[in-house]
PDB file of N, CA and C in Angstrom:
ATOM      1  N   UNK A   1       0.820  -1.190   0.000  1.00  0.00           N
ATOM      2  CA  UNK A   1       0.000   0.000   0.000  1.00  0.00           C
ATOM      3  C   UNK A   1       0.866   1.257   0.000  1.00  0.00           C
ATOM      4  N   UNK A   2       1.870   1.353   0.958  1.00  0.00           N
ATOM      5  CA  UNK A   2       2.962   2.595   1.050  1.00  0.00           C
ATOM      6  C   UNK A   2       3.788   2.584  -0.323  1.00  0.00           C
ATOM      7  N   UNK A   3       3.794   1.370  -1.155  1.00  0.00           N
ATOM      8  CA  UNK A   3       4.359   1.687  -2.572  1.00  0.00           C
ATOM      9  C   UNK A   3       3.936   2.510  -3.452  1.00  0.00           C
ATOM     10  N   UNK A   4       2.215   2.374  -3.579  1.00  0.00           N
ATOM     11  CA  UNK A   4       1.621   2.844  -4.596  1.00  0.00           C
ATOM     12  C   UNK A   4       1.747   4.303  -4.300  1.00  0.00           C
ATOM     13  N   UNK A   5       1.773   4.958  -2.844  1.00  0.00           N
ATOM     14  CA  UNK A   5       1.192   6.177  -2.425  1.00  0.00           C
ATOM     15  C   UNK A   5       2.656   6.763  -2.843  1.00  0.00           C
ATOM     16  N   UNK A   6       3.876   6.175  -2.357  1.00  0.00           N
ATOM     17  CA  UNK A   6       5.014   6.763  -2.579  1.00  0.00           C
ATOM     18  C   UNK A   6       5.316   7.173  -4.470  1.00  0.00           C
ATOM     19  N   UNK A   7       4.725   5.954  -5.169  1.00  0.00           N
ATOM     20  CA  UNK A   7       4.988   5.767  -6.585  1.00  0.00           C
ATOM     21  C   UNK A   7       4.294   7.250  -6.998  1.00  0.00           C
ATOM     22  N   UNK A   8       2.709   7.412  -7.082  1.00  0.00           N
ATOM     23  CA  UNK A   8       2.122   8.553  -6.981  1.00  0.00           C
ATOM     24  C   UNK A   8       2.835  10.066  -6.835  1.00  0.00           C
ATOM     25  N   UNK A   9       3.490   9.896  -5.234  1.00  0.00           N
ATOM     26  CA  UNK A   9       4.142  11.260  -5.039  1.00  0.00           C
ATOM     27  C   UNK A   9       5.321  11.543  -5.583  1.00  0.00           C
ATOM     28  N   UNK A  10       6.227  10.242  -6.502  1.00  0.00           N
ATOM     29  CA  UNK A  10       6.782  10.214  -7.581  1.00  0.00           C
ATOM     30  C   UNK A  10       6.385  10.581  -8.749  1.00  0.00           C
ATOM     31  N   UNK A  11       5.623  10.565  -9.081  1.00  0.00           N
ATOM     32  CA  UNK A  11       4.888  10.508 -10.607  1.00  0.00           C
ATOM     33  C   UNK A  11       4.403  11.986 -10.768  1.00  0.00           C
ATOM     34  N   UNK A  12       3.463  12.326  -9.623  1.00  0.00           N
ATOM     35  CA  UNK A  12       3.144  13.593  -9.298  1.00  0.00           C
ATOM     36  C   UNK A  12       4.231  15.040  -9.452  1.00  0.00           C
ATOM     37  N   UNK A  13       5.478  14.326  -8.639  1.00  0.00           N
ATOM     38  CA  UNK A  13       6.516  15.674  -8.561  1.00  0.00           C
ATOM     39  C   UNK A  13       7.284  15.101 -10.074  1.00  0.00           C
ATOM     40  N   UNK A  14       7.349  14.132 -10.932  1.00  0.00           N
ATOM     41  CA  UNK A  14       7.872  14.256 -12.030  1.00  0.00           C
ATOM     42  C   UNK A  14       6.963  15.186 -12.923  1.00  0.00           C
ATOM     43  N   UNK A  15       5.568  15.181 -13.088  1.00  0.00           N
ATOM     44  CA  UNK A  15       5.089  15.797 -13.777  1.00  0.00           C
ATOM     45  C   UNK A  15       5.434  17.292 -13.071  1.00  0.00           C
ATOM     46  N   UNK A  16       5.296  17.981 -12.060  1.00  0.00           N
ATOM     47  CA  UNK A  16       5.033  18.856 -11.703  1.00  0.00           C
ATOM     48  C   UNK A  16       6.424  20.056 -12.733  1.00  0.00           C
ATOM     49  N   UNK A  17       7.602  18.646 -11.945  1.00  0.00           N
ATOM     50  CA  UNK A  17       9.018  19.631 -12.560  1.00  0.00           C
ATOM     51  C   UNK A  17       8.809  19.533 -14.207  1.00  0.00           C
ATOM     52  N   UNK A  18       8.485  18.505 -14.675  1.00  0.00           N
ATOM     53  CA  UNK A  18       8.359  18.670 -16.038  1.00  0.00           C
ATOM     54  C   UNK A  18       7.825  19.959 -17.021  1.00  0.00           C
ATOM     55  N   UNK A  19       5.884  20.110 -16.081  1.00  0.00           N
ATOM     56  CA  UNK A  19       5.494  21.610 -16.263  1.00  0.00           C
ATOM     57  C   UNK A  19       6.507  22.860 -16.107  1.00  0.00           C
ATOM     58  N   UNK A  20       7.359  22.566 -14.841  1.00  0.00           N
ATOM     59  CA  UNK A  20       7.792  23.945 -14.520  1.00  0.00           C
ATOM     60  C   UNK A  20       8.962  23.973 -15.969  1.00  0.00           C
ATOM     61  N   UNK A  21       9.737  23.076 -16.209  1.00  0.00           N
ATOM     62  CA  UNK A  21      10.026  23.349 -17.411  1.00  0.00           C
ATOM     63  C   UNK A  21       9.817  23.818 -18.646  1.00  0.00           C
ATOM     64  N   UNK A  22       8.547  23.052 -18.861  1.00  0.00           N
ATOM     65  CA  UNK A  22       8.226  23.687 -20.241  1.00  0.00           C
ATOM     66  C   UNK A  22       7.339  25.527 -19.826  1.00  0.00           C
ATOM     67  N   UNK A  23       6.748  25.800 -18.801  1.00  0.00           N
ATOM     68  CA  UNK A  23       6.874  26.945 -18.670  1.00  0.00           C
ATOM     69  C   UNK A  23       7.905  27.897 -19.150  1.00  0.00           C
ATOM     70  N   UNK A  24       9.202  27.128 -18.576  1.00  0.00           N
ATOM     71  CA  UNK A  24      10.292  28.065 -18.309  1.00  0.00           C
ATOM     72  C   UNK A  24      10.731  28.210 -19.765  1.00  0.00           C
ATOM     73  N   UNK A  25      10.826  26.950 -20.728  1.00  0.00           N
ATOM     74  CA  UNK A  25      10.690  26.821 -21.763  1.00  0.00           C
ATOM     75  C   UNK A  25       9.992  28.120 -22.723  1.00  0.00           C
ATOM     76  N   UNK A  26       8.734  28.127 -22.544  1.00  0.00           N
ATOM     77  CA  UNK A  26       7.818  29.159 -22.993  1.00  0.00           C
ATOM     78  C   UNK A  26       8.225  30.828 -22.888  1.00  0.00           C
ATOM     79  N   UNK A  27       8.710  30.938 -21.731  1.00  0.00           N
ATOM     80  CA  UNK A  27       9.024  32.016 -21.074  1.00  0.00           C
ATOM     81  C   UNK A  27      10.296  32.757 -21.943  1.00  0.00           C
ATOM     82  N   UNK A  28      11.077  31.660 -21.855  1.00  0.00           N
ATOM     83  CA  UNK A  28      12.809  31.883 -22.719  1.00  0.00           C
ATOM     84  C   UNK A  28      12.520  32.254 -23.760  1.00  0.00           C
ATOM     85  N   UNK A  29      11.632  31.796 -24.700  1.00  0.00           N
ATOM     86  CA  UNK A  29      10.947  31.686 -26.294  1.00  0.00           C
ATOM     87  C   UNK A  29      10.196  33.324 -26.239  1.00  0.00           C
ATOM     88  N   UNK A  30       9.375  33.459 -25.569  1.00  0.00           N
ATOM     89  CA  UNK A  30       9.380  34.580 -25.402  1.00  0.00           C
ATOM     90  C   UNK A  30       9.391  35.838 -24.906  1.00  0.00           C
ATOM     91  N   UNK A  31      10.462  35.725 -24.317  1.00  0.00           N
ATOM     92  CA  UNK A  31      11.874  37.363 -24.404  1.00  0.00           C
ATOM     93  C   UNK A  31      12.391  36.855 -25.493  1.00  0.00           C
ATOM     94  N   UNK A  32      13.097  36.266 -26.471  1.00  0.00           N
ATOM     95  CA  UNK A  32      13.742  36.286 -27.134  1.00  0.00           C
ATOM     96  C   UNK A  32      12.677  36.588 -27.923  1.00  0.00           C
ATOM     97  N   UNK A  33      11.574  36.301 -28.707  1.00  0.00           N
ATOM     98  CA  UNK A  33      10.682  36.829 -29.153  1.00  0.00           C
ATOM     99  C   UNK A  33      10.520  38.269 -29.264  1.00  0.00           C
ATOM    100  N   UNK A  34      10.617  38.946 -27.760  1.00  0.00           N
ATOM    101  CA  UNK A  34      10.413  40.254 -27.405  1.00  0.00           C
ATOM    102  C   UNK A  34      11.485  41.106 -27.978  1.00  0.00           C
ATOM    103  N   UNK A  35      12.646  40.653 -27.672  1.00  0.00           N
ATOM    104  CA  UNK A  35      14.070  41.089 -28.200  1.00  0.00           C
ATOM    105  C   UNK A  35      14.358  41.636 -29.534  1.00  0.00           C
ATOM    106  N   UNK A  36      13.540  40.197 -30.176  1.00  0.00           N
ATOM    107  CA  UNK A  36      13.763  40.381 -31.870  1.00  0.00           C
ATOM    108  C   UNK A  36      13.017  41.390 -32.134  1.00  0.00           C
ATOM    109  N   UNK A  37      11.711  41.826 -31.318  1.00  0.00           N
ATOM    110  CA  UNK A  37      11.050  42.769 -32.430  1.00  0.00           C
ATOM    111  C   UNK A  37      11.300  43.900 -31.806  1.00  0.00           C
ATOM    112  N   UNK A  38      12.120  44.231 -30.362  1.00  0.00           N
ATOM    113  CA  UNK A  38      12.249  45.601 -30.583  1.00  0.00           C
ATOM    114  C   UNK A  38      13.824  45.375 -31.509  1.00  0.00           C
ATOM    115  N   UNK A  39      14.813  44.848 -31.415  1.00  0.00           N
ATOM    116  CA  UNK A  39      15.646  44.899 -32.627  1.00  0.00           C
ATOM    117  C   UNK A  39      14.825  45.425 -34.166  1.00  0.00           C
ATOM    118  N   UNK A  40      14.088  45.015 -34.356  1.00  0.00           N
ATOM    119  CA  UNK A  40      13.364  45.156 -35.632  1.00  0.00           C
ATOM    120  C   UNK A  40      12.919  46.447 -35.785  1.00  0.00           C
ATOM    121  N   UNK A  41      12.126  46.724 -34.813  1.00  0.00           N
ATOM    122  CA  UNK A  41      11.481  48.284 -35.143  1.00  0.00           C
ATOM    123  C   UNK A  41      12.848  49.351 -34.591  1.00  0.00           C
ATOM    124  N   UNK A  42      13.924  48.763 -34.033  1.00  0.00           N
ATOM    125  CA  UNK A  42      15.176  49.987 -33.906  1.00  0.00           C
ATOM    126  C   UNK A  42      15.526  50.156 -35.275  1.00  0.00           C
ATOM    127  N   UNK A  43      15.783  49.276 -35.919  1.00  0.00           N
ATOM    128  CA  UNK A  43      16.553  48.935 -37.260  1.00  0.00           C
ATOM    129  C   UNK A  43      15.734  50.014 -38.198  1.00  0.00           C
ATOM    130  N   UNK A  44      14.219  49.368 -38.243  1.00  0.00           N
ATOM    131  CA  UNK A  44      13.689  50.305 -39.124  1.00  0.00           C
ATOM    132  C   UNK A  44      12.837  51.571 -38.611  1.00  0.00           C
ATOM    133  N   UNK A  45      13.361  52.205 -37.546  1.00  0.00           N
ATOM    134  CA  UNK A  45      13.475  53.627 -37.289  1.00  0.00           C
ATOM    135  C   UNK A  45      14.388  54.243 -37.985  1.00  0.00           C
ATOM    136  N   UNK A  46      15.969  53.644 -37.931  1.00  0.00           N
ATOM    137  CA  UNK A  46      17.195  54.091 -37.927  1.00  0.00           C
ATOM    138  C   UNK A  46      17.067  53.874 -39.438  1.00  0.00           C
ATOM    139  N   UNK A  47      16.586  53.033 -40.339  1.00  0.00           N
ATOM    140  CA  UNK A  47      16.884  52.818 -41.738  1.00  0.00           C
ATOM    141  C   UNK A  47      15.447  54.134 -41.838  1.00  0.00           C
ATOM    142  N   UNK A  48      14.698  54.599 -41.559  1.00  0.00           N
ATOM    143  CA  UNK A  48      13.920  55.592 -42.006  1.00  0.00           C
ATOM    144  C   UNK A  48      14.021  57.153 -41.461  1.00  0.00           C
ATOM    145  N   UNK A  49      14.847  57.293 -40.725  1.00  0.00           N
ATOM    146  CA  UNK A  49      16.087  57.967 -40.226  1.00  0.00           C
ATOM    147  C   UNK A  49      17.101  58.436 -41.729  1.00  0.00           C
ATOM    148  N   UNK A  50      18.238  57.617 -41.855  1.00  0.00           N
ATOM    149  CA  UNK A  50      18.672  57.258 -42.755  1.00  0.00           C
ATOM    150  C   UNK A  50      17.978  57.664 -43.988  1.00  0.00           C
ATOM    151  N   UNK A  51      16.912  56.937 -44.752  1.00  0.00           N
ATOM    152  CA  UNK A  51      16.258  57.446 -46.161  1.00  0.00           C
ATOM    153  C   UNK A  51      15.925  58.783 -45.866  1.00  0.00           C
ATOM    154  N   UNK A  52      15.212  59.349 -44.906  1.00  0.00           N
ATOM    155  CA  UNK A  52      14.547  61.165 -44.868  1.00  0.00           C
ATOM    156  C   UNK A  52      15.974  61.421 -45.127  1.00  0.00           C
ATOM    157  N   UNK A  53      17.022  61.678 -43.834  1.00  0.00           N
ATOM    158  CA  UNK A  53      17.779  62.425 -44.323  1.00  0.00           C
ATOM    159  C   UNK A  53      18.641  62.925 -45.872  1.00  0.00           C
ATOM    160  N   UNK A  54      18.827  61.423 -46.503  1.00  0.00           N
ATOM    161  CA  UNK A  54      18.760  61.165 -47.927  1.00  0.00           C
ATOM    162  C   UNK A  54      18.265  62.345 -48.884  1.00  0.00           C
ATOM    163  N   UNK A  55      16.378  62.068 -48.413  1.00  0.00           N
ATOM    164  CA  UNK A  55      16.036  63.025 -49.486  1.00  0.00           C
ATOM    165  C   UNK A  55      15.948  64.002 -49.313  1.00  0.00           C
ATOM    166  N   UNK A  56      16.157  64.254 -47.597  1.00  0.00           N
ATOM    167  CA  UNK A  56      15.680  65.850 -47.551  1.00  0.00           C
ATOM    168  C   UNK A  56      17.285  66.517 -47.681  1.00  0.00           C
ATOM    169  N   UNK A  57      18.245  66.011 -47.812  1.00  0.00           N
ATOM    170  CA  UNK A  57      19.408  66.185 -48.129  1.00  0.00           C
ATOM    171  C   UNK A  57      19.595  66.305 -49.451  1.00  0.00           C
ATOM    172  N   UNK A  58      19.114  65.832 -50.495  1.00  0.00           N
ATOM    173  CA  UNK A  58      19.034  66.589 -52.163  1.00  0.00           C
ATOM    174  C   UNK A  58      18.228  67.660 -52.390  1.00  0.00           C
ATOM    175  N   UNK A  59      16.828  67.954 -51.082  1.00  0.00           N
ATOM    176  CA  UNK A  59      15.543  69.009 -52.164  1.00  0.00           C
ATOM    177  C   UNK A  59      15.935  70.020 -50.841  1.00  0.00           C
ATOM    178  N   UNK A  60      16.938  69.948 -49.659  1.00  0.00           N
ATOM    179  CA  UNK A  60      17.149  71.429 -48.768  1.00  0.00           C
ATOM    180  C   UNK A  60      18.041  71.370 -48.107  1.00  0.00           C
ATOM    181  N   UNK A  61      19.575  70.563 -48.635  1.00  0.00           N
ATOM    182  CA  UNK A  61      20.848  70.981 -48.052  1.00  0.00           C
ATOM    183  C   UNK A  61      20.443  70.821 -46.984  1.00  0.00           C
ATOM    184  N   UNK A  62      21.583  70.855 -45.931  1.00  0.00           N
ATOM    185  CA  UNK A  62      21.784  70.542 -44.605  1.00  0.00           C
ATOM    186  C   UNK A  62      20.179  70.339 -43.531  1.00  0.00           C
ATOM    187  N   UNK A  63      19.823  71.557 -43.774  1.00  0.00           N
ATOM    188  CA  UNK A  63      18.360  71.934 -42.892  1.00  0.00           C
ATOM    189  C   UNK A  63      17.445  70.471 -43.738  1.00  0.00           C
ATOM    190  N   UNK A  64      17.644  70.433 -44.729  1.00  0.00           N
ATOM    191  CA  UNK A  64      16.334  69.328 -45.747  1.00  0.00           C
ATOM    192  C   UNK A  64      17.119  67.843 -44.794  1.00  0.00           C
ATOM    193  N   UNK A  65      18.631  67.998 -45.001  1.00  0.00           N
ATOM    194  CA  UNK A  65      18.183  66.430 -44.320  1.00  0.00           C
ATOM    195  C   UNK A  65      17.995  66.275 -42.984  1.00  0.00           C
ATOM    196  N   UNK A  66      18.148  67.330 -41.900  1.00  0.00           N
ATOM    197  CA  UNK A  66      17.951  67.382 -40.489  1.00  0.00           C
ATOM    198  C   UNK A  66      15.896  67.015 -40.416  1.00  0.00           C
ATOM    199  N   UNK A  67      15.306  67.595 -41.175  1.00  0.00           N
ATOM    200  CA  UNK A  67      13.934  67.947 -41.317  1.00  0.00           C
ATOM    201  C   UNK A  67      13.874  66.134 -42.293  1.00  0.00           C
ATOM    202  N   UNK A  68      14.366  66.238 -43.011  1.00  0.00           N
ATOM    203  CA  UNK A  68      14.145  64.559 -43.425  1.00  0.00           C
ATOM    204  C   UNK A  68      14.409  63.435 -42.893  1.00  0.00           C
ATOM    205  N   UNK A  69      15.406  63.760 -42.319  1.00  0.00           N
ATOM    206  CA  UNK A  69      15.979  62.528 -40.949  1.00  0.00           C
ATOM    207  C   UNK A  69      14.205  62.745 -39.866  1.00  0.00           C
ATOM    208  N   UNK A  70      14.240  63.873 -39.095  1.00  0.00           N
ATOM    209  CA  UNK A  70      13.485  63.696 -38.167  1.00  0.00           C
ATOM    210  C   UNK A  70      11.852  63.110 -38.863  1.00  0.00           C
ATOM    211  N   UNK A  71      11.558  63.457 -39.931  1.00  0.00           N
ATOM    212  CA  UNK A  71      10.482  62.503 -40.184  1.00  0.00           C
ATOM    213  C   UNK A  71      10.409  61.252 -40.870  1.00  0.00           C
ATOM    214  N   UNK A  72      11.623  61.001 -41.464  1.00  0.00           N
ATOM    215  CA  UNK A  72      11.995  59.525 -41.477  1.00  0.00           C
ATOM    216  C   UNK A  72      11.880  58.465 -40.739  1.00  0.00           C
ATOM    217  N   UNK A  73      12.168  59.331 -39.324  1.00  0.00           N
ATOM    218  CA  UNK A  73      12.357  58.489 -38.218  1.00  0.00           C
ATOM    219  C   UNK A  73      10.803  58.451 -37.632  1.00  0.00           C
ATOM    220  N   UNK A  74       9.915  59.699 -38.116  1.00  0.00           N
ATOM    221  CA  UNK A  74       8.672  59.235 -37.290  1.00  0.00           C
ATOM    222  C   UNK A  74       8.288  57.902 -37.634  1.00  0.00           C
ATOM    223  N   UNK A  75       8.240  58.122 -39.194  1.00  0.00           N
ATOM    224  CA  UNK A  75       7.581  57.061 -40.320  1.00  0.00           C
ATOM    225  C   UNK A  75       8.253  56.022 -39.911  1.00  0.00           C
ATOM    226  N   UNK A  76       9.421  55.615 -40.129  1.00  0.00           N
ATOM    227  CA  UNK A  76       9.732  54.293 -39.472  1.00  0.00           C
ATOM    228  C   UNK A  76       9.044  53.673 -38.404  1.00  0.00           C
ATOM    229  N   UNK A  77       8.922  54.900 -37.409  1.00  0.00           N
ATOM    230  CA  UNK A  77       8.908  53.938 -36.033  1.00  0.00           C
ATOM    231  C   UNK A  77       7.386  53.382 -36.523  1.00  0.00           C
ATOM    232  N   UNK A  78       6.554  53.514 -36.853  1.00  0.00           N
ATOM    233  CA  UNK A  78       4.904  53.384 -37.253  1.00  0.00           C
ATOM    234  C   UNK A  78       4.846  52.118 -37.285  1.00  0.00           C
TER     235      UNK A  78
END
């Protein structure tokens, strides 16, 4: 009788740690998840950053790409 009950509170705490794993599992998956997409929307701030200043740097010299950078960068972040 003390086998089965012990086997149980075996079986029981294997599943239990198992859950806490794949939680932890889940968890790891996503922050790294989280990570990638603010990487992503930095990138394409900074690449729309980058293009304004571009054009506003051919149609108004210095001031065109300061004024093209800063709304490059709105548009990106969107």
């Amino acid at each position: 009788m003390s086998y089965s009950i012990m086997s149980m509170g075996a079986s029981t705490k294997n599943q239990a740690q198992q859950s806490l794993k794949t939680l932890s599992d889940l968890e790891a998956n996503r922050e790294a998840q989280n990570k990638n997409i603010k990487q992503q929307k930095k990138q394409s701030t900074l690449g729309g950053v980058g293009t304004g200043a571009m054009i506003g740097a051919q149609f108004g010299g210095p001031w065109g790409a300061v004024i093209g950078g800063v709304i490059g960068g709105i548009a990106g972040s969107l």
